[in-house]
Structure formats: structure tokens, C-alpha cells
N, C-alpha and C. Protein backbone atom coordinates (compact mmCIF):
# COMPACT_ATOMS: atom_id res chain seq x y z
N UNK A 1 -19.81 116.19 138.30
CA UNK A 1 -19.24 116.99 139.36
C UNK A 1 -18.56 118.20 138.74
N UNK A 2 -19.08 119.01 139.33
CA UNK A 2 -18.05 120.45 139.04
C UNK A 2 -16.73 121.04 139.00
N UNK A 3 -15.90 121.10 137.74
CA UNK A 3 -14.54 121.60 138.22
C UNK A 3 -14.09 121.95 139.71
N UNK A 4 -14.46 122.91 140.37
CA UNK A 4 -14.20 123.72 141.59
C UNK A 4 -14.77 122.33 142.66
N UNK A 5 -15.67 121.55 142.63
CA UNK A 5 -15.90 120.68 143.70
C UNK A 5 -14.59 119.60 143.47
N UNK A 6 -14.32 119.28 142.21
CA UNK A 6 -13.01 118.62 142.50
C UNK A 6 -12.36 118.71 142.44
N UNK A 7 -11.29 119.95 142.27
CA UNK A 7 -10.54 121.00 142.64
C UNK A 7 -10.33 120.76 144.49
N UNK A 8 -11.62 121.52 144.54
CA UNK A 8 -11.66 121.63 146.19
C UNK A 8 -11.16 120.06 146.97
N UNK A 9 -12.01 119.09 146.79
CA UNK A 9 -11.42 117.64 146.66
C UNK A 9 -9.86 117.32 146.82
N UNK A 10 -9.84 117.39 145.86
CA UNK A 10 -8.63 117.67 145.44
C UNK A 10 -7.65 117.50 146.18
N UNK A 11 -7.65 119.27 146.53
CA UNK A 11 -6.93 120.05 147.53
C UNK A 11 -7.25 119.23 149.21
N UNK A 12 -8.07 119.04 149.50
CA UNK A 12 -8.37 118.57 150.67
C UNK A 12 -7.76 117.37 150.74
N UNK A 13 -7.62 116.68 149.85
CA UNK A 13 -6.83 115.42 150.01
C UNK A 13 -5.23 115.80 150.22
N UNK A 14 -4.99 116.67 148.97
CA UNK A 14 -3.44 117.17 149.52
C UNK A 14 -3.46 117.52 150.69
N UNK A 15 -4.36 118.34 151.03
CA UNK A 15 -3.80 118.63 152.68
C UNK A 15 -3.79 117.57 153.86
N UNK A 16 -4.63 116.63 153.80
CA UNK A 16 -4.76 115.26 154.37
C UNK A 16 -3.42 114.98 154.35
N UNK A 17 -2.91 114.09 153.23
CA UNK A 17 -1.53 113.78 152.91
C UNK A 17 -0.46 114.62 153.52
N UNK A 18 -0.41 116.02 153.59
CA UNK A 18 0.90 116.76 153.89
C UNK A 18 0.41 116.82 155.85
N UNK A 19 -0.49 116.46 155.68
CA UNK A 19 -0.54 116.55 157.79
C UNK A 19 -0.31 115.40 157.90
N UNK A 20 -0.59 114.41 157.24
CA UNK A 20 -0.34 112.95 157.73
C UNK A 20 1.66 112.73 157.52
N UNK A 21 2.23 113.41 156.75
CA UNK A 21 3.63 113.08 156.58
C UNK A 21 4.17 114.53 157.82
N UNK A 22 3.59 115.33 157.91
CA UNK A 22 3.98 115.87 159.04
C UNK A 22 4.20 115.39 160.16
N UNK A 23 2.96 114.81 160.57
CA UNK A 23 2.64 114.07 161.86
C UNK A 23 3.96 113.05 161.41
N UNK A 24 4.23 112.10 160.95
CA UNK A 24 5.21 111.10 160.33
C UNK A 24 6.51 111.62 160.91
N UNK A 25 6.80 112.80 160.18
CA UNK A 25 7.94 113.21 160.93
C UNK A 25 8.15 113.90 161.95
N UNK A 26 6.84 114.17 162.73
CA UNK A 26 7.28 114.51 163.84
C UNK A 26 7.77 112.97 164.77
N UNK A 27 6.46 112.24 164.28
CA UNK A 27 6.75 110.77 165.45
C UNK A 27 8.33 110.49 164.88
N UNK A 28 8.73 110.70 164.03
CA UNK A 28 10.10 110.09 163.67
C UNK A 28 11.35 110.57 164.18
N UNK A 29 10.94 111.75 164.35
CA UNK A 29 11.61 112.30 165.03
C UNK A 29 11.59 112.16 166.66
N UNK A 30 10.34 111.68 166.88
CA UNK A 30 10.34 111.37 168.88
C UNK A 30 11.12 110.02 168.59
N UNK A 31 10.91 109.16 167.41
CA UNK A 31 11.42 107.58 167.63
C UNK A 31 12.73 107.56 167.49
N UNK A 32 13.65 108.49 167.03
CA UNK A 32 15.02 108.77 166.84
C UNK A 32 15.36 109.49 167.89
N UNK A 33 14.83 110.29 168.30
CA UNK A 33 15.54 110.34 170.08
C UNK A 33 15.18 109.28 171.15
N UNK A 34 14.21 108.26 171.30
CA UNK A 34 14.09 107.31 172.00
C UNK A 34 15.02 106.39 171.40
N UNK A 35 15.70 106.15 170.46
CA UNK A 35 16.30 105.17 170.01
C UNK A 35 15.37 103.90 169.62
N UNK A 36 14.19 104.16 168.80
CA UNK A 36 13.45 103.14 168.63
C UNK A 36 14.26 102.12 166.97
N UNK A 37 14.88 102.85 166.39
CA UNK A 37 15.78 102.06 165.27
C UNK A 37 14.53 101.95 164.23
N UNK A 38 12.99 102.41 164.82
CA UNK A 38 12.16 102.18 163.40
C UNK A 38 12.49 103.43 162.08
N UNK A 39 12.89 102.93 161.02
CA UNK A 39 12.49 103.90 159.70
C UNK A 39 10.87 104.86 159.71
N UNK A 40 11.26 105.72 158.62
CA UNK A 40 10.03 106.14 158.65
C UNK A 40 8.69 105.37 158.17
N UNK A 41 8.78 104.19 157.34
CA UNK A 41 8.06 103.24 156.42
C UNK A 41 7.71 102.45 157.99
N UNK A 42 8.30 101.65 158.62
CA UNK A 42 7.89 101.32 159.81
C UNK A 42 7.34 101.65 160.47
N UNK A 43 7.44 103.28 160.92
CA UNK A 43 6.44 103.62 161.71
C UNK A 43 4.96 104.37 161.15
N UNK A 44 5.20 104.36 160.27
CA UNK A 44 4.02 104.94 159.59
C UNK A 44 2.94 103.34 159.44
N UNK A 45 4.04 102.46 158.92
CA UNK A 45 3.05 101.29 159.45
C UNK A 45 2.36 100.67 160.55
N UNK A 46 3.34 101.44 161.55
CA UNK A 46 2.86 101.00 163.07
C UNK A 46 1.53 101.74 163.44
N UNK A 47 1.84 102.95 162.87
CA UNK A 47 0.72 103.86 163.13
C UNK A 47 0.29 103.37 162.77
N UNK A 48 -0.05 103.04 161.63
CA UNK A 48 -1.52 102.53 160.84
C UNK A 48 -1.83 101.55 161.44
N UNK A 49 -1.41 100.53 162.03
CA UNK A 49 -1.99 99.35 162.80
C UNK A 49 -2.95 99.86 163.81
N UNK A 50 -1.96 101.00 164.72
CA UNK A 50 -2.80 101.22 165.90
C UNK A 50 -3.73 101.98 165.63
N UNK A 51 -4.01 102.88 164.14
CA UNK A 51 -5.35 103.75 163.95
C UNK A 51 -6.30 102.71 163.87
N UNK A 52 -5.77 101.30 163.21
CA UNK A 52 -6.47 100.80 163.03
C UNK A 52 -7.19 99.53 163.87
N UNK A 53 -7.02 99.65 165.61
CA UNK A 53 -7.24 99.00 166.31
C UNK A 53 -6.09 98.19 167.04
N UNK A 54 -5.15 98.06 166.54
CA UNK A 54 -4.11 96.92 167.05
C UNK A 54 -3.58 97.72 168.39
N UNK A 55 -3.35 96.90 169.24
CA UNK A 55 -2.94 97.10 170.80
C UNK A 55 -1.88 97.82 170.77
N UNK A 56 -0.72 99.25 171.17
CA UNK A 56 -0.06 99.46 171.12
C UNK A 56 1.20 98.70 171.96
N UNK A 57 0.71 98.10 172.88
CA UNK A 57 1.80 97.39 173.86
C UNK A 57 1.97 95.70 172.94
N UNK A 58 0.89 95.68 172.71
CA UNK A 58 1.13 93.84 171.73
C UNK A 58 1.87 94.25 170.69
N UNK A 59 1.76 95.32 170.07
CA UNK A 59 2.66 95.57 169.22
C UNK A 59 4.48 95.98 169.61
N UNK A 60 4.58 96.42 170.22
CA UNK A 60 5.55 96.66 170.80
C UNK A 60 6.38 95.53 170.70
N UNK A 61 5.75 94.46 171.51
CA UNK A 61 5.84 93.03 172.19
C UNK A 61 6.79 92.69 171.05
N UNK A 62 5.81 92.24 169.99
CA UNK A 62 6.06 91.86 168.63
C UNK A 62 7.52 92.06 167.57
N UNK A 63 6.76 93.08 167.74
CA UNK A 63 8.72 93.69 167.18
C UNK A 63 9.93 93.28 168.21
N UNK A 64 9.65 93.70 169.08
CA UNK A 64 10.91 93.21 170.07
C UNK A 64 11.35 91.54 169.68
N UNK A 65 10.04 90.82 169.61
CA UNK A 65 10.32 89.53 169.56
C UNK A 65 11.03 89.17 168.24
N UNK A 66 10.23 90.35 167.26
CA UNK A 66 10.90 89.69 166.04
C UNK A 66 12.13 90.26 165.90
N UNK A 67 12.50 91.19 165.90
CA UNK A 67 14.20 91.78 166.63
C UNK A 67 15.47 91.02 167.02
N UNK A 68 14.78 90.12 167.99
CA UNK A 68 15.32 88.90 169.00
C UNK A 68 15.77 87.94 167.65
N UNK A 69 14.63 87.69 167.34
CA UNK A 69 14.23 86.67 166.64
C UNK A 69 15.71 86.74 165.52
N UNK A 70 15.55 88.05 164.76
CA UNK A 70 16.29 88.13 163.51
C UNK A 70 17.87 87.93 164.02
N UNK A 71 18.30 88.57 165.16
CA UNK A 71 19.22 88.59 165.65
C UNK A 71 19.52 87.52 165.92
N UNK A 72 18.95 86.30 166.85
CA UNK A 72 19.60 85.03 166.76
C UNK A 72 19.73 84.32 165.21
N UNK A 73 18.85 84.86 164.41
CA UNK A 73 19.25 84.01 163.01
C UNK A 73 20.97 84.41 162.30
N UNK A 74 20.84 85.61 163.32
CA UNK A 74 22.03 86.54 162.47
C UNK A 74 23.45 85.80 163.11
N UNK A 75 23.48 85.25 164.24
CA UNK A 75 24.14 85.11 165.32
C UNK A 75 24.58 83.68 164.74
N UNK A 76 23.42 82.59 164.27
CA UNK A 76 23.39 81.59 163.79
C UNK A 76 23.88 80.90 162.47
N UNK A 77 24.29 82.31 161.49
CA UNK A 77 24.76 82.27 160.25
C UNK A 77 24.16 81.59 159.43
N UNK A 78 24.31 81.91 158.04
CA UNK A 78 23.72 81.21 156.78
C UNK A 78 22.92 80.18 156.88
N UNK A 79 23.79 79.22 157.73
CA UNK A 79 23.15 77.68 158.02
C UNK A 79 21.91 77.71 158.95
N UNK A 80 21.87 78.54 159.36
CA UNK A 80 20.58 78.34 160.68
C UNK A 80 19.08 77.87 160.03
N UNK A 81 18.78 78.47 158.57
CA UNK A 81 17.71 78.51 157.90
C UNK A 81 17.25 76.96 156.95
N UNK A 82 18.88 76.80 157.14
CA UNK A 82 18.70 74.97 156.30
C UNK A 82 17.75 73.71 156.85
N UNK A 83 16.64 73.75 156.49
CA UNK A 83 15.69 72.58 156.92
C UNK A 83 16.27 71.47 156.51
N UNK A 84 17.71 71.14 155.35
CA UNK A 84 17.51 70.04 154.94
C UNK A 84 19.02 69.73 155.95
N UNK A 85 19.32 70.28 156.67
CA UNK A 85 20.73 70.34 157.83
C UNK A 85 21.63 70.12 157.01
């Protein structure tokens, strides 16, 4: 392959990358005025689920549940996790 073809390469990938962290912070910025509490690592993962087929409302679901979820462990203290009581 030719210098200049992977050069060009290259470059096209950088630009891939700098629209994809654009886009990133723009959604991060809609999820911080909705008060969604996701990081940017979170939602970039979320995205990626839903580019990659996953239901946006099942997902939703999910987190909420696991949210719930963490919060009663939190609520429950240290001991909640002890299988051996």
C-alpha cells in the first residue's frame, strides 16, 4: 500500500473518531440537562448498544432497574451481600 493511501486512511479514521466524540458530547450534554446522571463512558456505551441493535426503551428499563437495584443494596449496608448471614 502506498504512503498517501495510508496517510489518507489514516486521516479518515481520525476524522471518524473526532465526529464520533463530538456526537458524545453533544448527547452528553442533552443527558446532563435531562438529568440522566449517565457519564460520558456510559453513554457512549449505551450508544453503542443501540447502534448495535439493542431496544432503546429495554434499555432504559434496565438501568433504572439496576439503579433501584444498587440503591437498595446501598440502603441495606455492608451486610446485605453476606450469603453466609
Amino acid at each position: 500500500m502506498s504512503d498517501s493511501r495510508a496517510s489518507s486512511k489514516k486521516e479518515a479514521k481520525q476524522l471518524r473518531a473526532q465526529a464520533a466524540r463530538e456526537a458524545i458530547d453533544i448527547l452528553y450534554e442533552i443527558s446532563t440537562l435531562l438529568n440522566t446522571h449517565l457519564d460520558r463512558r456510559a453513554l457512549s456505551l449505551c450508544v453503542s448498544l443501540v447502534e448495535n441493535g439493542v431496544n432503546p426503551e429495554a434499555l432504559a428499563v434496565v438501568i433504572k432497574e439496576l439503579r433501584r437495584e444498587a440503591e437498595n443494596l446501598q440502603q441495606d449496608g455492608p451486610d446485605a451481600m453476606d450469603v453466609d448471614g
